[in-house]
C-alpha atoms as a PDB file:
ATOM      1  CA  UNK A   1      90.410 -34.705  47.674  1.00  0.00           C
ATOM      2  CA  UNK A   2      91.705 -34.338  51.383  1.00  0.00           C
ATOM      3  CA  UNK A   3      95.464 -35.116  49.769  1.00  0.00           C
ATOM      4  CA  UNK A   4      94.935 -32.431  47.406  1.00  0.00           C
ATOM      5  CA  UNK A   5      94.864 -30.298  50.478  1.00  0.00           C
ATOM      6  CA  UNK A   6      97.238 -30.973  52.325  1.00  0.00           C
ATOM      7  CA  UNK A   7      99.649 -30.660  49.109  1.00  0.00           C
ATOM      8  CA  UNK A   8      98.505 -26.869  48.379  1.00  0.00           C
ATOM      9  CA  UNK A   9      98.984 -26.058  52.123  1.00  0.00           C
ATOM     10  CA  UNK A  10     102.434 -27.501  51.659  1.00  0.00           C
ATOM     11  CA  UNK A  11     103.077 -25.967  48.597  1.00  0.00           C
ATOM     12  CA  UNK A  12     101.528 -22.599  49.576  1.00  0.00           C
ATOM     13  CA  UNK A  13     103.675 -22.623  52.958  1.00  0.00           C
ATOM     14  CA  UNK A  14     106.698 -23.250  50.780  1.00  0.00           C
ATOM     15  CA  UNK A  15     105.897 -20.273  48.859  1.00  0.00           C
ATOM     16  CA  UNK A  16     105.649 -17.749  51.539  1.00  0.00           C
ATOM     17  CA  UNK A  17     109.157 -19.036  52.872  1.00  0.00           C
ATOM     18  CA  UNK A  18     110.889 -19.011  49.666  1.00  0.00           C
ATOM     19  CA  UNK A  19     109.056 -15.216  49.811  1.00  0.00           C
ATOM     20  CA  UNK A  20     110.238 -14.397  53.612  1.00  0.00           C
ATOM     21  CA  UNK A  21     113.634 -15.678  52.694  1.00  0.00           C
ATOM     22  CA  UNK A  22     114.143 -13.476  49.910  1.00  0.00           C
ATOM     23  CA  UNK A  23     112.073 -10.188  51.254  1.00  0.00           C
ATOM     24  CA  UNK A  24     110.271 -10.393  54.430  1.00  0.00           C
ATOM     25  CA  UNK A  25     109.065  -6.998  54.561  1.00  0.00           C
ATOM     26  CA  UNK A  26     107.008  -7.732  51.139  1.00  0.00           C
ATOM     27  CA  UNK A  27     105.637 -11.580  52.412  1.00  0.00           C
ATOM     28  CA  UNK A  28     104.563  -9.882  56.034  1.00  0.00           C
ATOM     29  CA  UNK A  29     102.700  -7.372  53.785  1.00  0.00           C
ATOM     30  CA  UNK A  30     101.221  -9.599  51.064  1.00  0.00           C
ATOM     31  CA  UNK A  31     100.146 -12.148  54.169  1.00  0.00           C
ATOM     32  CA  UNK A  32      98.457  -9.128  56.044  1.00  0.00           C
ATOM     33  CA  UNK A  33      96.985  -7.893  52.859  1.00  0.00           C
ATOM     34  CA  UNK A  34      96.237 -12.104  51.859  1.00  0.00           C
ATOM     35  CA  UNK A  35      94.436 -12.389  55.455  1.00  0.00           C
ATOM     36  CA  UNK A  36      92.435  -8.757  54.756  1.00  0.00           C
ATOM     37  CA  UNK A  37      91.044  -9.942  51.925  1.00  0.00           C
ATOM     38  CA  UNK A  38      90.204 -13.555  53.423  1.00  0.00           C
ATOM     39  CA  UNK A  39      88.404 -11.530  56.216  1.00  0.00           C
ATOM     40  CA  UNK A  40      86.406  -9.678  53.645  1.00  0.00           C
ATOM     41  CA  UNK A  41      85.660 -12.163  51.731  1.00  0.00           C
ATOM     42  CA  UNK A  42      84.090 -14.577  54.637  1.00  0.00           C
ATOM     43  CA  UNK A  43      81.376 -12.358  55.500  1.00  0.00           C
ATOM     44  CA  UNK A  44      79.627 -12.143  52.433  1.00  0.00           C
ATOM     45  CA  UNK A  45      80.289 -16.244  52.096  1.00  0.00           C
ATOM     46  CA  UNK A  46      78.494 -16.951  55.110  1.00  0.00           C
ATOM     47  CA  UNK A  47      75.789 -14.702  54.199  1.00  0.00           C
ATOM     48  CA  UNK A  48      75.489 -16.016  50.932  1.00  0.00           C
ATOM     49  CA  UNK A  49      75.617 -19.567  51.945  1.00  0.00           C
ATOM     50  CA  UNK A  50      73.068 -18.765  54.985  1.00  0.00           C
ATOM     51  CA  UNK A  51      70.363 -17.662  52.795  1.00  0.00           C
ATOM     52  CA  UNK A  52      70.711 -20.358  50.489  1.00  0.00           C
ATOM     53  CA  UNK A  53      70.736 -22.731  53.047  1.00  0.00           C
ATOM     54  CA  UNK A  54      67.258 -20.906  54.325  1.00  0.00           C
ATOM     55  CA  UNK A  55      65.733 -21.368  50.621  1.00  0.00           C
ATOM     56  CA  UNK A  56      66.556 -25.165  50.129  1.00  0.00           C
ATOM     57  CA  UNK A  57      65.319 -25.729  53.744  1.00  0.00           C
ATOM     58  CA  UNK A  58      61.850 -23.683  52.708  1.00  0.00           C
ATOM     59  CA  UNK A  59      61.522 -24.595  49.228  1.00  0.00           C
ATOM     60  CA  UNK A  60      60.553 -28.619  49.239  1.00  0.00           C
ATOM     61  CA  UNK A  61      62.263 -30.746  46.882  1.00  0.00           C
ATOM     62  CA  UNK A  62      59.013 -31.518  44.891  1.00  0.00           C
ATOM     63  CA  UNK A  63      59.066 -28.044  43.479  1.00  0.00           C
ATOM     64  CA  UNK A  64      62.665 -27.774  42.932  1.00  0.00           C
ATOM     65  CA  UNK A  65      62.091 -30.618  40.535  1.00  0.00           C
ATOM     66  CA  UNK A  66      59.175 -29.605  39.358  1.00  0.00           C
ATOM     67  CA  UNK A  67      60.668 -26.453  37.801  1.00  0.00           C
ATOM     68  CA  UNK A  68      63.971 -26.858  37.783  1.00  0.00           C
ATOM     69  CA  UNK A  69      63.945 -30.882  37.016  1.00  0.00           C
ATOM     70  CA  UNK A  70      64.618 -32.791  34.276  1.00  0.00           C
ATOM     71  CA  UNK A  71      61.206 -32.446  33.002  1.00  0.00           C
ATOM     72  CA  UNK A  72      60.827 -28.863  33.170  1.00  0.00           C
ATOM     73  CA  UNK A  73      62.393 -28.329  29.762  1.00  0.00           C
ATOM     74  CA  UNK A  74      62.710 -25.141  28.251  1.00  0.00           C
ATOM     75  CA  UNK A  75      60.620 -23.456  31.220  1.00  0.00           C
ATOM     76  CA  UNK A  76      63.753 -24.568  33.860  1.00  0.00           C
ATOM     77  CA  UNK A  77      66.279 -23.378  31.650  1.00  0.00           C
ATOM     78  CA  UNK A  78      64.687 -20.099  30.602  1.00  0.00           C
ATOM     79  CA  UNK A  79      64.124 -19.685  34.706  1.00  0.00           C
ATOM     80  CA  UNK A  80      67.636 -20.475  35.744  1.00  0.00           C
ATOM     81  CA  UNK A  81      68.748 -18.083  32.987  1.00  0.00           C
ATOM     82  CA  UNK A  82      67.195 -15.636  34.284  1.00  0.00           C
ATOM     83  CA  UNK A  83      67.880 -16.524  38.134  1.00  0.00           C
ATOM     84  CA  UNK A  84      71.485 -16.420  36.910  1.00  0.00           C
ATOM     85  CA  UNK A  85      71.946 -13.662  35.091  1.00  0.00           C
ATOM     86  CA  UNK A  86      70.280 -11.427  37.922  1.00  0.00           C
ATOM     87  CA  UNK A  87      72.260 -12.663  40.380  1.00  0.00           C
ATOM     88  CA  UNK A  88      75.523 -11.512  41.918  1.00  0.00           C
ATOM     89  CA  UNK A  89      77.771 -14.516  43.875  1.00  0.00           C
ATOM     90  CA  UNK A  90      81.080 -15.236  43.516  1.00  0.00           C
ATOM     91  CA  UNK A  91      81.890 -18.482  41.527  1.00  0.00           C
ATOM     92  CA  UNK A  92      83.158 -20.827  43.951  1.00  0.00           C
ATOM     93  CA  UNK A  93      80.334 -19.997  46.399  1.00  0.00           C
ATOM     94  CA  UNK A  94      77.587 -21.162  43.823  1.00  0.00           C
ATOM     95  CA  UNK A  95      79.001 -24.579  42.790  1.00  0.00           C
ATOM     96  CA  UNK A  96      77.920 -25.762  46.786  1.00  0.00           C
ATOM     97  CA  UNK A  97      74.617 -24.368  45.958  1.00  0.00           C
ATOM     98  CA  UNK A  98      74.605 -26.212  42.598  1.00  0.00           C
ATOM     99  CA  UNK A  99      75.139 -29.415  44.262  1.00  0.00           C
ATOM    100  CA  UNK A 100      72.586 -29.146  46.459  1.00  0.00           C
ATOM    101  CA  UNK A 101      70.501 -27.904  43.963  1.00  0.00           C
ATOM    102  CA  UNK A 102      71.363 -31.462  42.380  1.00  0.00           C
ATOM    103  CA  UNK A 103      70.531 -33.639  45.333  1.00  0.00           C
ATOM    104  CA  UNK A 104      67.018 -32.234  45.798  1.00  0.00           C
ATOM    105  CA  UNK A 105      66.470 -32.718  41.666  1.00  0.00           C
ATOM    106  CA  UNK A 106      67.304 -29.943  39.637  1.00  0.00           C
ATOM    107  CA  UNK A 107      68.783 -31.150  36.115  1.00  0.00           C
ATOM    108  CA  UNK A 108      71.996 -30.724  34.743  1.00  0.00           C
ATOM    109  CA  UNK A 109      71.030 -28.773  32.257  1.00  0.00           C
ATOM    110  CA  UNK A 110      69.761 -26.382  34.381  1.00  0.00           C
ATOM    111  CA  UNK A 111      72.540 -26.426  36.581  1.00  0.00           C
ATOM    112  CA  UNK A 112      75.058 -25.677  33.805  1.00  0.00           C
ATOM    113  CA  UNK A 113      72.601 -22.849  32.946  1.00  0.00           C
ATOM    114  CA  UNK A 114      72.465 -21.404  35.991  1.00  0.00           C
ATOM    115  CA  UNK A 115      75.891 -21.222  36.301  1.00  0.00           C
ATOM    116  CA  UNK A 116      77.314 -20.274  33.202  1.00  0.00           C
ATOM    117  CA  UNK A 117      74.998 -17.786  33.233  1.00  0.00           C
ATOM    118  CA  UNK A 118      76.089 -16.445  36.708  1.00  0.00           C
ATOM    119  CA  UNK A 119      79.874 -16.450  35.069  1.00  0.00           C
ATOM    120  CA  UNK A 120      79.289 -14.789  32.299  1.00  0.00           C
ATOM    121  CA  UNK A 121      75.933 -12.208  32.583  1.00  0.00           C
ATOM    122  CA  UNK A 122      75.691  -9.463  34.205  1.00  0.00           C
ATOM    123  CA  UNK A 123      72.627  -7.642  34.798  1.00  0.00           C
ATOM    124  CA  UNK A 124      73.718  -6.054  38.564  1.00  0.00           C
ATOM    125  CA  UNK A 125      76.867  -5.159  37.262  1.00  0.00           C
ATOM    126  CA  UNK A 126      75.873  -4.108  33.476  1.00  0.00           C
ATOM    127  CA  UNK A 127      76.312   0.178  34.885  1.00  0.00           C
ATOM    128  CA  UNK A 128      79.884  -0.571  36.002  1.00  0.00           C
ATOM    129  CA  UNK A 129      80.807  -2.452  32.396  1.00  0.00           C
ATOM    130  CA  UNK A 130      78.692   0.071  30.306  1.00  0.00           C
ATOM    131  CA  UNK A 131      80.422   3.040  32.217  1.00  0.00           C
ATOM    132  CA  UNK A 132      83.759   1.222  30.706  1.00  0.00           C
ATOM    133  CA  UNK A 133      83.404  -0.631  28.004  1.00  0.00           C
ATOM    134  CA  UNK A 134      80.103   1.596  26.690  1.00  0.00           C
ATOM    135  CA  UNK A 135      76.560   0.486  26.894  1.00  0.00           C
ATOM    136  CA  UNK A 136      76.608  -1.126  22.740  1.00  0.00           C
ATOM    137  CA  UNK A 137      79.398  -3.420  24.354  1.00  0.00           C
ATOM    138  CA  UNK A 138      77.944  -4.390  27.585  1.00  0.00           C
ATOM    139  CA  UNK A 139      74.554  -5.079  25.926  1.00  0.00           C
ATOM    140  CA  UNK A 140      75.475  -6.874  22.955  1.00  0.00           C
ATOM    141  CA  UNK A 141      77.953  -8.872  25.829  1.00  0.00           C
ATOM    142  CA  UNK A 142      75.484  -9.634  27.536  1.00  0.00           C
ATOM    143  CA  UNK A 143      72.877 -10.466  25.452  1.00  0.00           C
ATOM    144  CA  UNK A 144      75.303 -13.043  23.291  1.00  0.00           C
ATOM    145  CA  UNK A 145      76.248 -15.015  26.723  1.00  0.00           C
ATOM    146  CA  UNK A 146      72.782 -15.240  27.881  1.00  0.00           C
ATOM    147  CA  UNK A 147      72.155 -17.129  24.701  1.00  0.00           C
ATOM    148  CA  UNK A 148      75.356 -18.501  24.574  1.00  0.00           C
ATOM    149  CA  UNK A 149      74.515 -19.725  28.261  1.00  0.00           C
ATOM    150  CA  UNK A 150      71.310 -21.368  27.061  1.00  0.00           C
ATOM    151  CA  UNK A 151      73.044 -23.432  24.001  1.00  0.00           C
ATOM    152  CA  UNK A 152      75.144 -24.343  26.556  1.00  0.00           C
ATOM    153  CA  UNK A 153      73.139 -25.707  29.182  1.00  0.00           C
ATOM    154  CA  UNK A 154      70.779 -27.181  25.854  1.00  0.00           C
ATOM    155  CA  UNK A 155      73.555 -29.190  25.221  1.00  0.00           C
ATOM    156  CA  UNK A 156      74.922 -30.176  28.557  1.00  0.00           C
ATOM    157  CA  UNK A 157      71.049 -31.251  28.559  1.00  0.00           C
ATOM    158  CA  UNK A 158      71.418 -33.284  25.406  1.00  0.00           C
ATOM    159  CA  UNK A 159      74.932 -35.129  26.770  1.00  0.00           C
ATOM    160  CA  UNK A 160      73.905 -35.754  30.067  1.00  0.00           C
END
């Protein structure tokens, strides 16, 4: 992985200097504006990442697996549906939580769940998409990739 890295920092610095070669007025802007958004996004990472790091310490593994384990069946993946589809965090902040949900026992299936859930519900932000797409779309939306989130983590179940 750490090669990976070091070959999109390379790549990325080659970028912006192709970029500051051709325009630097336009790269000093898009790196400010790249940097504003970094800043606002780091905030609400830490946060997010704090409190989940507050609820694995507090919640003992035992009960993780118990509901959320390999034996919790339809129950755990009903329960990370739901956990999923009410909650609002940004994609590549849940798949740390999703490993550690792993470690401490939680299944696959309710990992995939959980997450594809997360991706593709939204319950927090169902006023937004009604106000655009109209509340028939953003329910029957909705409503077809919660199920569509449950076949899916029924059958990541069944593979795995």
């Amino acid at each position: 992985m750490f090669p990976n890295i070091i070959l999109l920092w390379i790549a990325g610095i080659a970028i912006v200097s192709i970029s500051y070669y051709f325009d630097k007025e336009k790269t000093k802007q898009g790196v400010n504006k790249g940097i504003k958004i970094f800043k606002g996004l780091s905030s609400p990472f830490v946060n997010i990442m704090i409190i989940a790091s507050i609820i694995l310490v507090l919640v003992p593994p035992e009960m993780i697996e118990q509901y959320l384990g390999g034996d919790s069946g339809f129950f755990g993946v009903g329960l990370s549906a739901i956990i999923g589809s009410v909650t609002l965090i940004p994609a590549f902040i849940v798949y740390p939580i999703a490993s550690e949900l792993l470690k401490r026992g939680a299944s696959y299936m309710v990992i995939a769940t959980f997450i594809t859930t997360l991706l593709m519900v939204g319950v927090v932000t169902y006023p937004l998409e009604s106000k655009y797409l109209g509340k028939k779309v953003a329910l029957i939306r909705n409503v077809l990739n919660f199920f569509a989130a449950i076949i899916i983590g029924l059958l990541i179940g069944a593979i795995m």
